[in-house]
N, C-alpha and C. Protein backbone atom coordinates (compact mmCIF):
# COMPACT_ATOMS: atom_id res chain seq x y z
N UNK A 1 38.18 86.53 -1.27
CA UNK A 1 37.29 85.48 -0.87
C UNK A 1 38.09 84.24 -0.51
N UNK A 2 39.00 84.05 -1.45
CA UNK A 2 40.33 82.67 -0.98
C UNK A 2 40.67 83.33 0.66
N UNK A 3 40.36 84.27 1.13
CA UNK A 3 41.27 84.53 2.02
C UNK A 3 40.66 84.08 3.15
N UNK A 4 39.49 84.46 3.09
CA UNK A 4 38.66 84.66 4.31
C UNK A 4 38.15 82.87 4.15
N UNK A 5 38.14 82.04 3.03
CA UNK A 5 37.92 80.43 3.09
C UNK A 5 39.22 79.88 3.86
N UNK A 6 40.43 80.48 3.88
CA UNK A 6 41.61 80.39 4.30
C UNK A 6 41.42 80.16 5.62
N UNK A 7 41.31 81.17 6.21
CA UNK A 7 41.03 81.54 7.84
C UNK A 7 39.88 80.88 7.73
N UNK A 8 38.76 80.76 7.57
CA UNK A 8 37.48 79.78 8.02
C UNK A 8 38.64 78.33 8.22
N UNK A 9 39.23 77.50 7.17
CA UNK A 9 39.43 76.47 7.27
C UNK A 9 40.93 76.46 8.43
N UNK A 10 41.43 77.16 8.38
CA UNK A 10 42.61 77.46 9.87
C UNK A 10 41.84 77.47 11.15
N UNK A 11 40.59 77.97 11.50
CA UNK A 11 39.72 77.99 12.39
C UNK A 11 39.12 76.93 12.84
N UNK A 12 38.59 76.26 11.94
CA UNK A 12 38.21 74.89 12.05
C UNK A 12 39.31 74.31 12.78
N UNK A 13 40.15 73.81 12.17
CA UNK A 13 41.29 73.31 12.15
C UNK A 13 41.76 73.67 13.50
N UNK A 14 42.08 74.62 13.52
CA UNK A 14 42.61 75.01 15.34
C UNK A 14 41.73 74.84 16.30
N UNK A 15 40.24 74.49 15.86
CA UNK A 15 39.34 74.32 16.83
C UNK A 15 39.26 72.96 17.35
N UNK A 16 39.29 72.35 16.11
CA UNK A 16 39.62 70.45 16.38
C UNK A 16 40.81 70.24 17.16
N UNK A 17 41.87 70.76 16.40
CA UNK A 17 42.96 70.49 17.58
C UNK A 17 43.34 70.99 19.00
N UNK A 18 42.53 71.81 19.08
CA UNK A 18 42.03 72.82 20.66
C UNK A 18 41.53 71.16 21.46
N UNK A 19 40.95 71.09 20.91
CA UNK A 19 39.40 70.20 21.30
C UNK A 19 40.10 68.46 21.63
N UNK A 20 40.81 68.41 20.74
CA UNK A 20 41.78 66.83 20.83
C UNK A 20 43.34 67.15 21.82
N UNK A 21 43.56 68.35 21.96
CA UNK A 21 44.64 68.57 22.54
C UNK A 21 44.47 68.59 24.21
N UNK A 22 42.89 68.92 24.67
CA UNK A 22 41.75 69.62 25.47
C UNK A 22 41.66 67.94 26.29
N UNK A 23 41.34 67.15 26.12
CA UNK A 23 40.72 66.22 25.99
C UNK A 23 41.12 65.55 26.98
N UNK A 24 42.61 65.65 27.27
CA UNK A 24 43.52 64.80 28.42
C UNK A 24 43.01 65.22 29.49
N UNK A 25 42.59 66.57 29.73
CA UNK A 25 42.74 67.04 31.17
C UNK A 25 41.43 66.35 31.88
N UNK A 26 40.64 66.65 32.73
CA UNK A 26 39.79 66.34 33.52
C UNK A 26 38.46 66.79 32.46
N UNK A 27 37.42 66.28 32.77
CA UNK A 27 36.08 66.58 31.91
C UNK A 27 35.51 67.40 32.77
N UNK A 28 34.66 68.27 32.29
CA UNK A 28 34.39 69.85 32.87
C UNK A 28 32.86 70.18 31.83
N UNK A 29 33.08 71.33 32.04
CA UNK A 29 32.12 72.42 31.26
C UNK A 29 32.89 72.49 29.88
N UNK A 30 34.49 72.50 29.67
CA UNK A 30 35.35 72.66 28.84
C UNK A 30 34.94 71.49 28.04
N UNK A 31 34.79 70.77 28.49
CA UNK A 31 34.41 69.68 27.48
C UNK A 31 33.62 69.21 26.18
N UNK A 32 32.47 70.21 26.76
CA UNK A 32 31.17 70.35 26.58
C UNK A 32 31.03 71.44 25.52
N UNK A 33 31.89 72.34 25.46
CA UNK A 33 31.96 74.05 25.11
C UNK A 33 32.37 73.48 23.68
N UNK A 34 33.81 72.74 24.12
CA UNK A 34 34.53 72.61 22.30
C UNK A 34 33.80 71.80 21.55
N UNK A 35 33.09 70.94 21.80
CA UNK A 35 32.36 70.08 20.39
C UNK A 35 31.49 71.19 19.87
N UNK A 36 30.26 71.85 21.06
CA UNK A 36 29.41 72.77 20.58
C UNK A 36 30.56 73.79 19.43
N UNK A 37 31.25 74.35 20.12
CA UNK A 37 31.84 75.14 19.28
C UNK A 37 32.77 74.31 17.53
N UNK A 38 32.74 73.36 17.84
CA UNK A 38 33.36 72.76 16.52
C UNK A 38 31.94 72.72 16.05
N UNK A 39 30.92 72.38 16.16
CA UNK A 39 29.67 71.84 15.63
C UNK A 39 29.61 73.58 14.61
N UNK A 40 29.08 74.70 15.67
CA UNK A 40 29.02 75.72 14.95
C UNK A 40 29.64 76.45 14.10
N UNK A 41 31.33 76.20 13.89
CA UNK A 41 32.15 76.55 12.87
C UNK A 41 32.16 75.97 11.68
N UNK A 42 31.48 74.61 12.36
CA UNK A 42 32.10 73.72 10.81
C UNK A 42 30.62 74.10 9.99
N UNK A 43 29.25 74.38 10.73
CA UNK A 43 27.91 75.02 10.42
C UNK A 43 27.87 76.17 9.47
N UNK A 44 29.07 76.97 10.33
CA UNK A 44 29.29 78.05 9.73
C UNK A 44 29.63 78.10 8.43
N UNK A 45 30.89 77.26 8.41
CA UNK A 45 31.92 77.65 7.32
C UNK A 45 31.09 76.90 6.58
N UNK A 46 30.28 75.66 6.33
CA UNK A 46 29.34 75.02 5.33
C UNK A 46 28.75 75.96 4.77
N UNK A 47 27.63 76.68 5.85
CA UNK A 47 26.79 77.74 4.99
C UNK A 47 27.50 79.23 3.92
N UNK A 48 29.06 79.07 4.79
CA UNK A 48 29.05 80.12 4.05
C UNK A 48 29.92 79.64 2.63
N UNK A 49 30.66 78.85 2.51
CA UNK A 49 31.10 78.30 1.32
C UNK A 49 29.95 77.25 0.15
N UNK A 50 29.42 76.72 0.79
CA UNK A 50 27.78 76.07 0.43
C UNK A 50 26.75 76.79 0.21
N UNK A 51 26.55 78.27 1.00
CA UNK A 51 25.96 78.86 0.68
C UNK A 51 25.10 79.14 -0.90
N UNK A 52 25.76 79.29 -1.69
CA UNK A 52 25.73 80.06 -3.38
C UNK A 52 25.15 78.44 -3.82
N UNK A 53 26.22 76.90 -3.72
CA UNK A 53 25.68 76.36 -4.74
C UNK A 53 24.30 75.76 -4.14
N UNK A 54 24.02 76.17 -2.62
CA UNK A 54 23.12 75.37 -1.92
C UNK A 54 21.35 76.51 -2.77
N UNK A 55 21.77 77.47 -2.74
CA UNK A 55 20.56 78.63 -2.68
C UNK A 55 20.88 78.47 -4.21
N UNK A 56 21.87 78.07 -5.46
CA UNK A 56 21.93 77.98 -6.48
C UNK A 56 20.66 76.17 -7.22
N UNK A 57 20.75 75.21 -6.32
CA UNK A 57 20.15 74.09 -6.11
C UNK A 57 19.20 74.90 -6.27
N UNK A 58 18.94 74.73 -4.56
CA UNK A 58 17.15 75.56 -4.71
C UNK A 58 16.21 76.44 -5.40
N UNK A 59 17.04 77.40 -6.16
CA UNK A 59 16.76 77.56 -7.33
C UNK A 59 16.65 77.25 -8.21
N UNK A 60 17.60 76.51 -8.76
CA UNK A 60 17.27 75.86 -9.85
C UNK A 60 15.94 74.64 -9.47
N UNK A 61 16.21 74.10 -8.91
CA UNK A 61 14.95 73.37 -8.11
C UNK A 61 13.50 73.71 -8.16
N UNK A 62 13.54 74.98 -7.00
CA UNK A 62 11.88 75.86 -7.85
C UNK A 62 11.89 76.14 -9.07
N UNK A 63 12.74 76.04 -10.01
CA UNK A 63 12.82 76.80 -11.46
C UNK A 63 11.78 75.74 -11.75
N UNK A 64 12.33 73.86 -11.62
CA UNK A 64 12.28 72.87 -12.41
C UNK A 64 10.48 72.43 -11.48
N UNK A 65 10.31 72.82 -10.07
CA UNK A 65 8.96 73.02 -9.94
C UNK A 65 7.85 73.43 -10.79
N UNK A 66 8.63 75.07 -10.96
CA UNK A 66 7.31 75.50 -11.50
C UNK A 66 7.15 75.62 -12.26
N UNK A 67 8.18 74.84 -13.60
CA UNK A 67 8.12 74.79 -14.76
C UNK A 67 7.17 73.35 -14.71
N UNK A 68 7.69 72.54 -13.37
CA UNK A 68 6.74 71.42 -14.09
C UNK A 68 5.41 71.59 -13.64
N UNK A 69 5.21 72.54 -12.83
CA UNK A 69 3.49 73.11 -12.47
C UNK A 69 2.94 73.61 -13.74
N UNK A 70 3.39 74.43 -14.28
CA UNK A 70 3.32 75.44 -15.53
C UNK A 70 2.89 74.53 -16.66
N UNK A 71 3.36 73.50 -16.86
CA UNK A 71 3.36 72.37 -17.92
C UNK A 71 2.17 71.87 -17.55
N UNK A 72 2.29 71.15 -15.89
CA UNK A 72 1.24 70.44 -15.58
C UNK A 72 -0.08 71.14 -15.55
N UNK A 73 -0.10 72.28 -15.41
CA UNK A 73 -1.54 73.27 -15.62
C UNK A 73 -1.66 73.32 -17.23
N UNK A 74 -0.76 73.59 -17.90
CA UNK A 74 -0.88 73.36 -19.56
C UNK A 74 -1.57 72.45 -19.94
N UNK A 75 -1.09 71.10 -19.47
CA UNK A 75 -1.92 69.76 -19.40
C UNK A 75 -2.73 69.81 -19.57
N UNK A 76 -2.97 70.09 -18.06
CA UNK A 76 -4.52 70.40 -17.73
C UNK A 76 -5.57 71.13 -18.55
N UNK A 77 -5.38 72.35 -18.50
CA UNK A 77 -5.76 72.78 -19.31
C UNK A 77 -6.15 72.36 -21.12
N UNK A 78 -4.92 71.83 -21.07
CA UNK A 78 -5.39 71.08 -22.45
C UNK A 78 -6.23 69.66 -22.62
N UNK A 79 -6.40 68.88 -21.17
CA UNK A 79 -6.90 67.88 -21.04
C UNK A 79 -8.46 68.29 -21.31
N UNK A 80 -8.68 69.42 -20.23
CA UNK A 80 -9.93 69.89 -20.22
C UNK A 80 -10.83 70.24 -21.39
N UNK A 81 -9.77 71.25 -21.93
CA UNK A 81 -10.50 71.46 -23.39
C UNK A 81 -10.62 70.46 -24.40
N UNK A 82 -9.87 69.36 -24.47
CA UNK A 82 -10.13 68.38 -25.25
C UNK A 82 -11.37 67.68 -24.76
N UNK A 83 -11.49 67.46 -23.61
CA UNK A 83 -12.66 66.93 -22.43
C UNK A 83 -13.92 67.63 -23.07
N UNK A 84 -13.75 68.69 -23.21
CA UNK A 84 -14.92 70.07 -23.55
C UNK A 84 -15.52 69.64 -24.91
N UNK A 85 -14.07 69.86 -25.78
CA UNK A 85 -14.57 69.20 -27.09
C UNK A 85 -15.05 67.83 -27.38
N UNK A 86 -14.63 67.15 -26.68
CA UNK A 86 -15.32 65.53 -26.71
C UNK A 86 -16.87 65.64 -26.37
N UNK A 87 -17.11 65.99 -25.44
CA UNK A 87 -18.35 65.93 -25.04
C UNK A 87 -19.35 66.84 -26.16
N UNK A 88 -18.74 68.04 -26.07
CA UNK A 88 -19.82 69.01 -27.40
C UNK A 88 -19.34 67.79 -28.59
N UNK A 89 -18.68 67.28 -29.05
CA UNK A 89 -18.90 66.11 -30.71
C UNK A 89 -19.87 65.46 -29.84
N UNK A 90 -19.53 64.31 -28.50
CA UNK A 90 -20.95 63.78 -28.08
C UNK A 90 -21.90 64.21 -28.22
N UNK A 91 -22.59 65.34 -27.94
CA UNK A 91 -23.86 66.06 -27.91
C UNK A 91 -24.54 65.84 -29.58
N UNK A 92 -23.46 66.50 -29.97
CA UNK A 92 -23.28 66.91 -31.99
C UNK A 92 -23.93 65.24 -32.76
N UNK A 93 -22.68 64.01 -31.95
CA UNK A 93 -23.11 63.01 -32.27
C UNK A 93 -24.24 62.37 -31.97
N UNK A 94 -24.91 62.92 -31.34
CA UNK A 94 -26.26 62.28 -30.18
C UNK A 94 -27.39 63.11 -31.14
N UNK A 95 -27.26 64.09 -31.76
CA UNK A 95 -28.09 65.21 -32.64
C UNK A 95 -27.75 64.63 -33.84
N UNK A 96 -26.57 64.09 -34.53
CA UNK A 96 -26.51 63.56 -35.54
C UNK A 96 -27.59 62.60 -35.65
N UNK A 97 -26.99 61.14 -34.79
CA UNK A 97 -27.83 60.11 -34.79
C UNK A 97 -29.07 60.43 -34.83
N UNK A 98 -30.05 61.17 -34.56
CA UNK A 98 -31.03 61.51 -33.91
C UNK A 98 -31.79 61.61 -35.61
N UNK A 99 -30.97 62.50 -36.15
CA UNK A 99 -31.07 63.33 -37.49
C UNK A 99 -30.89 62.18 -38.35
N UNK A 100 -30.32 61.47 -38.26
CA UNK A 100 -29.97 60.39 -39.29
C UNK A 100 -31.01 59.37 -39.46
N UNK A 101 -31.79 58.88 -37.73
CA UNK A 101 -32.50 58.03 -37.91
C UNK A 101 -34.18 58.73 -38.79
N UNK A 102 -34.09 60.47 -37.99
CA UNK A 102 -35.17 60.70 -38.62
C UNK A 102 -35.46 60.62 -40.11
N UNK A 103 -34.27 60.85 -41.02
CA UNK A 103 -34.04 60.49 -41.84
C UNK A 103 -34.34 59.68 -42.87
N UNK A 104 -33.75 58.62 -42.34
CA UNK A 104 -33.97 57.07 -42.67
C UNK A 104 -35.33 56.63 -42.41
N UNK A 105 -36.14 56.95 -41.40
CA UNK A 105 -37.86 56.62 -41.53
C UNK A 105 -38.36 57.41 -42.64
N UNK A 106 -38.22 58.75 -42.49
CA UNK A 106 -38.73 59.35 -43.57
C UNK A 106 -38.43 58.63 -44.65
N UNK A 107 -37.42 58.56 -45.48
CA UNK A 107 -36.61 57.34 -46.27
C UNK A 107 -37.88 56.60 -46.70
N UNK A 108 -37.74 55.53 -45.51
CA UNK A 108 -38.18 54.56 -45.46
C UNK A 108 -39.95 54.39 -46.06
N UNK A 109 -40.53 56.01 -45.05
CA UNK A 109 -41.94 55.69 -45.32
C UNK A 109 -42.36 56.57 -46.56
N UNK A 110 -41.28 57.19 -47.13
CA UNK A 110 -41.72 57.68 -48.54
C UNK A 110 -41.27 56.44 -50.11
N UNK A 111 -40.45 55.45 -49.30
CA UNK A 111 -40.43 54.39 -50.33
C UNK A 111 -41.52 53.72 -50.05
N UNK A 112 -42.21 53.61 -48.60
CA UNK A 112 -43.24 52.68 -48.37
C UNK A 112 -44.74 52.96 -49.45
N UNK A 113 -44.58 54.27 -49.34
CA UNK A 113 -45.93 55.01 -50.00
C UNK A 113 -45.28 54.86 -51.45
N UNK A 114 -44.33 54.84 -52.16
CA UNK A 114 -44.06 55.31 -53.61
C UNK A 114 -44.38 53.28 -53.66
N UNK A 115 -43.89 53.20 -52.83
CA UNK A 115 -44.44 51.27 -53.45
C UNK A 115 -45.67 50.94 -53.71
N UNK A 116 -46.24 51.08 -52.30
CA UNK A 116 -47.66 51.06 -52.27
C UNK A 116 -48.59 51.61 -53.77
N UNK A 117 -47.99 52.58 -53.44
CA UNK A 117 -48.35 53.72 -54.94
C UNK A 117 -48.54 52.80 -56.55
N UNK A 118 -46.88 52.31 -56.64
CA UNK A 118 -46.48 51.44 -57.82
C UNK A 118 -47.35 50.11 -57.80
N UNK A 119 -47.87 49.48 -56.76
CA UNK A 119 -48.65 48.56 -56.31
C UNK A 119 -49.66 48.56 -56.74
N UNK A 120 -50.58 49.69 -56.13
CA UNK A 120 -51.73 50.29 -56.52
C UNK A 120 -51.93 49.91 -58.00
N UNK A 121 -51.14 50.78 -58.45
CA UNK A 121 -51.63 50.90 -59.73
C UNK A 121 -51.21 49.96 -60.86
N UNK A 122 -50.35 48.97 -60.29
CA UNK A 122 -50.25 47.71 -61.08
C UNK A 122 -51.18 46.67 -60.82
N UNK A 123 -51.55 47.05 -59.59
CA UNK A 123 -53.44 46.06 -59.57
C UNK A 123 -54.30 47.06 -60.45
N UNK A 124 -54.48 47.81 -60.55
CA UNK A 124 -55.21 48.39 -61.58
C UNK A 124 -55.27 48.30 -62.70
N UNK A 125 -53.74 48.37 -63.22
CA UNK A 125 -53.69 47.79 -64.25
C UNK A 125 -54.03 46.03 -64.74
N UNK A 126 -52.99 45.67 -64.03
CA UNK A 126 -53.90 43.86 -63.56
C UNK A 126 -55.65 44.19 -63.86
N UNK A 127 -56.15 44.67 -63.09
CA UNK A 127 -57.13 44.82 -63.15
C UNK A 127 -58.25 45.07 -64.82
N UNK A 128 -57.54 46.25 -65.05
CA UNK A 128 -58.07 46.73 -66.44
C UNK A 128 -57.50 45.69 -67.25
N UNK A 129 -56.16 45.10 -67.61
CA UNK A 129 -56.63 44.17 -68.25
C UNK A 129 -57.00 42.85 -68.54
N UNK A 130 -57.30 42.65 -67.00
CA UNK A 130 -58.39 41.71 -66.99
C UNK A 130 -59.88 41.53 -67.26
N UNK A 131 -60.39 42.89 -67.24
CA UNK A 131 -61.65 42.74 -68.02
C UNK A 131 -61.93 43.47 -69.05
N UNK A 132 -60.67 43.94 -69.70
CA UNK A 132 -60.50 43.82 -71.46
C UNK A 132 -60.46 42.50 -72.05
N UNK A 133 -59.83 41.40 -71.18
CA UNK A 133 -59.38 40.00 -72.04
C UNK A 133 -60.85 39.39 -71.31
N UNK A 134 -61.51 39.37 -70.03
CA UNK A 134 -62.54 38.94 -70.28
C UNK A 134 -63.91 39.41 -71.57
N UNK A 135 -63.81 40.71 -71.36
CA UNK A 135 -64.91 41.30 -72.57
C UNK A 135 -64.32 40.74 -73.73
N UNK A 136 -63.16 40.98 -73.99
CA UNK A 136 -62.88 39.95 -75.51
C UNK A 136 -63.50 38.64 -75.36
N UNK A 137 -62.81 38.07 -74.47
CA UNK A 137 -63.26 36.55 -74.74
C UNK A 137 -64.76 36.16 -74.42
N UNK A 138 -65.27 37.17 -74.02
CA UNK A 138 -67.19 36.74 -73.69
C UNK A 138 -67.21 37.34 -75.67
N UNK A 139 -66.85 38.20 -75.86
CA UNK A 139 -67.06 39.02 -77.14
C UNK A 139 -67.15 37.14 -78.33
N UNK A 140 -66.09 37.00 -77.58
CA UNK A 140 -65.18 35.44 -78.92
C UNK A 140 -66.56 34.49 -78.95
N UNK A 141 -66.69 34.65 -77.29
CA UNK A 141 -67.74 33.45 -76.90
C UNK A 141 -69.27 33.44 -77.51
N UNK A 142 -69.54 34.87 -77.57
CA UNK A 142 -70.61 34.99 -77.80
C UNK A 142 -70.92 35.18 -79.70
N UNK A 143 -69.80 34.99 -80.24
CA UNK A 143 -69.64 34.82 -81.57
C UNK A 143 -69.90 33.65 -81.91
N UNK A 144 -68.87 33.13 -81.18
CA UNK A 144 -69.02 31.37 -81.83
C UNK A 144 -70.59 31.10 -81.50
N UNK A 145 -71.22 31.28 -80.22
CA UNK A 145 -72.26 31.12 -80.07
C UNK A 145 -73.12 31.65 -80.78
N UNK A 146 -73.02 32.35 -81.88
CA UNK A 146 -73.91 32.72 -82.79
C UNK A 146 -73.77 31.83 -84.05
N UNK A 147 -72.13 31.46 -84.57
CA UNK A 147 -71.80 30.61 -85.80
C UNK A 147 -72.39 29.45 -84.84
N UNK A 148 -72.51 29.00 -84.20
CA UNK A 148 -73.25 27.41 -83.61
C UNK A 148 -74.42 27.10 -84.10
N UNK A 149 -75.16 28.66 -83.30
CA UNK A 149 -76.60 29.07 -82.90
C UNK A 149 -77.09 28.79 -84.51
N UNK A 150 -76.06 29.63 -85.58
CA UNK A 150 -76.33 29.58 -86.84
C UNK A 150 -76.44 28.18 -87.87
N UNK A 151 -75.48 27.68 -87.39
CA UNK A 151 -75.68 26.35 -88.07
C UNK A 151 -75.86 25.53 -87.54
N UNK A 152 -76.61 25.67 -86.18
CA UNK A 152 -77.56 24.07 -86.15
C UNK A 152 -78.90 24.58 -86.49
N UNK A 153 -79.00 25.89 -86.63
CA UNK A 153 -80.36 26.44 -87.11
C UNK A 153 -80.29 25.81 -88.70
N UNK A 154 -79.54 25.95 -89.23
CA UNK A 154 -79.67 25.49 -90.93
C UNK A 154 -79.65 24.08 -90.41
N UNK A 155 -78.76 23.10 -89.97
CA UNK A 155 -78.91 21.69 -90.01
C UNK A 155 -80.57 21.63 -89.50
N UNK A 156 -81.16 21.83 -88.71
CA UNK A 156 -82.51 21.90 -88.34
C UNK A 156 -83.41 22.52 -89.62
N UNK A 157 -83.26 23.39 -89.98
CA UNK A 157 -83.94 23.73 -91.49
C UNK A 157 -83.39 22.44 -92.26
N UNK A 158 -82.50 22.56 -92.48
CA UNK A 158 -82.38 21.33 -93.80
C UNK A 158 -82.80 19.97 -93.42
N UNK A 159 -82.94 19.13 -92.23
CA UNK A 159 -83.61 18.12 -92.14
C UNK A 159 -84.98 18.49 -91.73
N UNK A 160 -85.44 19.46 -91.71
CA UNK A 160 -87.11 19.80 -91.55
C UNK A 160 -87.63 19.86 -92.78
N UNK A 161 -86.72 20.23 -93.73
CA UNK A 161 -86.96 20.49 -95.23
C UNK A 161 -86.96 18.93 -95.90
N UNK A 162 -85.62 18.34 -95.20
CA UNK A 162 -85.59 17.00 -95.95
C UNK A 162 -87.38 15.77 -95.40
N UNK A 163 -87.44 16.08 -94.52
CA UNK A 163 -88.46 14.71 -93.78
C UNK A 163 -89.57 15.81 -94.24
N UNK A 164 -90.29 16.88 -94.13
CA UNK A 164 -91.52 17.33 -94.56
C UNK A 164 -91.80 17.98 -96.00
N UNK A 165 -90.79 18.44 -96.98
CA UNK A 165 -90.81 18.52 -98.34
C UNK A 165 -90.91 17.35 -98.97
N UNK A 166 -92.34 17.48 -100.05
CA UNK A 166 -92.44 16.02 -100.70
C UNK A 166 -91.90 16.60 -101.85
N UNK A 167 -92.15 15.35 -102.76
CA UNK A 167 -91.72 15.44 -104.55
C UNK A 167 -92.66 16.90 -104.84
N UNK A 168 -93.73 16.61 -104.78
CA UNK A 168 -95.01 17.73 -105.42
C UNK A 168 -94.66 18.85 -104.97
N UNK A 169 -93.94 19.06 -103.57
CA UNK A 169 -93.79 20.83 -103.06
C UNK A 169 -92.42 21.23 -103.97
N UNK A 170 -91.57 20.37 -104.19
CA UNK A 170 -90.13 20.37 -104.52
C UNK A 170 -90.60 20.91 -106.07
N UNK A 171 -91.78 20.26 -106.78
CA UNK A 171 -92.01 20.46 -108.32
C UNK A 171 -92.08 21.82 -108.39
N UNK A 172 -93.41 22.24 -106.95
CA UNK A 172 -93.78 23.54 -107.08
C UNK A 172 -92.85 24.75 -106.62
N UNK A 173 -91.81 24.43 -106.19
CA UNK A 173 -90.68 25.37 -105.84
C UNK A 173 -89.87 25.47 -107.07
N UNK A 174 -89.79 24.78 -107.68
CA UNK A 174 -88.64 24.92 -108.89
C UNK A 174 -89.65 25.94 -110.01
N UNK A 175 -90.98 25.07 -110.01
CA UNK A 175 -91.70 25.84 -110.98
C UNK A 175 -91.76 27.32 -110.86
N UNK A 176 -92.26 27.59 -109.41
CA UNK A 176 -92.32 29.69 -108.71
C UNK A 176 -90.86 30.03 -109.35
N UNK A 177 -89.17 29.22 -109.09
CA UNK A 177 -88.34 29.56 -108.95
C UNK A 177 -88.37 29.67 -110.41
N UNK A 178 -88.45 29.33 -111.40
CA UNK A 178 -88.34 29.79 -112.91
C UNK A 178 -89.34 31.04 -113.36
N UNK A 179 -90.19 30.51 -112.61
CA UNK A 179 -91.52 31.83 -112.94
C UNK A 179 -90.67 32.84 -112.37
N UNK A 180 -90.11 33.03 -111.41
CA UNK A 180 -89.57 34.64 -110.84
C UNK A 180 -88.09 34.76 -111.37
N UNK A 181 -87.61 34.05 -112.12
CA UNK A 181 -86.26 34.15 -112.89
C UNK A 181 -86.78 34.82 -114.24
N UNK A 182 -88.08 34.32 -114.78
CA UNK A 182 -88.07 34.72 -116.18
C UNK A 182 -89.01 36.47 -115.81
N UNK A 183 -89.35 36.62 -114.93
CA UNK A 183 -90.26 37.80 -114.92
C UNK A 183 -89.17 39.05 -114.14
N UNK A 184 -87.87 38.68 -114.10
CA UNK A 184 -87.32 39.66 -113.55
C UNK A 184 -86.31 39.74 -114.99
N UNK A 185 -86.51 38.81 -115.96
CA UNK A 185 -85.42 38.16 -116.78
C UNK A 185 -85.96 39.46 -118.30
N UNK A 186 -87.41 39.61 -118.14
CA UNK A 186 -88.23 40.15 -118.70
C UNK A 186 -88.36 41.99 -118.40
N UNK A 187 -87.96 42.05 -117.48
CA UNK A 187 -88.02 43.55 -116.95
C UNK A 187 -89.08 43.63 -115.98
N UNK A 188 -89.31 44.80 -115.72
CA UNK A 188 -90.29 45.41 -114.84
C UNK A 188 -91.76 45.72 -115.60
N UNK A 189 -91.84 45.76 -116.78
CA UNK A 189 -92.75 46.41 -117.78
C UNK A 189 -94.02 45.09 -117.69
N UNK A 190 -93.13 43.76 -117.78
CA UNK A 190 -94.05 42.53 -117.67
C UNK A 190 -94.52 41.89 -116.32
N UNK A 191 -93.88 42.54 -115.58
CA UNK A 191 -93.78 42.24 -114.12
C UNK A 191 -95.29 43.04 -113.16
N UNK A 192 -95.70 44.49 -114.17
CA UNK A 192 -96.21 45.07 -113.72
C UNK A 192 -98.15 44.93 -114.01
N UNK A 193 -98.42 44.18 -115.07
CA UNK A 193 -100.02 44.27 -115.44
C UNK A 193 -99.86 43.02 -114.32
N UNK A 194 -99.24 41.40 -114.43
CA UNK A 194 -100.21 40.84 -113.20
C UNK A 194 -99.76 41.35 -112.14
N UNK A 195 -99.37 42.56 -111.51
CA UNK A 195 -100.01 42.86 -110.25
C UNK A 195 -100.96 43.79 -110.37
């Protein structure tokens, strides 16, 4: 392979100096021939010594393509499915909320009723014993109103007694009142011919 890069680069080489040696004489078709022909040797000998690391590049090159396609579809792919999963938790979260608020009313309107409830029946109670302490106190009222009733009835007896009892009725009350002390004082035996 050194050999044949050997002769490529002797070729060249003799072609340039063909071509610069060429040059003095008159301009022609000759003229024209040697650049073309330097153009295509030196074409040549590029591709064929360039060859390997040029098609070695490009390879490696598509390698580093389609590794970064390969990745970039990975990405993707993984973008998507995360995309996928975001949206199904959205949904999930949109059904949560949903669930949570129903929740919380329910919550809400079974404390409303257990209040109401506790309410209820503390006016009831309020209630009941409010007309236990009224019936007591009409009960109180209507007592005293009897100890009143009672003794202005005696103050009224005793000054009816004092302004219309004379000396003579007063004699004759004491007198009955000994007569029925001594005839009960006596038994029943004496008690019984005066009736």
């Amino acid at each position: 392979m050194k050999r044949r890069s050997l002769a490529a680069l002797m070729l060249v080489a003799w072609a340039t100096s063909a071509h610069a040696s060429g040059g003095e004489h008159g301009g022609g078709l000759g003229d024209l021939i040697w650049p073309v022909v330097n153009l295509a040797l030196l074409i040549a000998a590029l591709l064929y010594f360039a060859r390997t690391p040029i098609r070695d590049y490009f390879a490696s090159r598509q390698g580093r393509i389609r590794d970064d396609l390969d990745s970039a579809a990975k990405a993707l792919a993984e973008a998507e499915a995360r995309h996928a999963e975001w949206q199904r938790r959205l949904v999930e979260l949109d059904a949560d909320l949903a669930r949570i608020r129903n929740q919380a009313r329910e919550r809400a309107e079974a404390e409303r009723r257990h209040i109401l409830a506790d309410a209820t029946a503390a006016a009831g109670r309020i209630r009941s014993d409010a007309r236990l302490a009224v019936d007591q106190e009409l009960m109180r009222a209507r007592e005293d109103l009897r100890q009143e009733t009672a003794r202005l009835a005696i103050e009224v007896a005793a000054e009816a007694l004092r302004t219309q009892v004379t000396d003579a009725d007063r004699g004759r009350l004491v007198d009955e009142f000994v007569t029925g002390i001594e005839r009960s004082a006596s038994g029943p035996a004496a008690s019984a011919p005066g009736a």
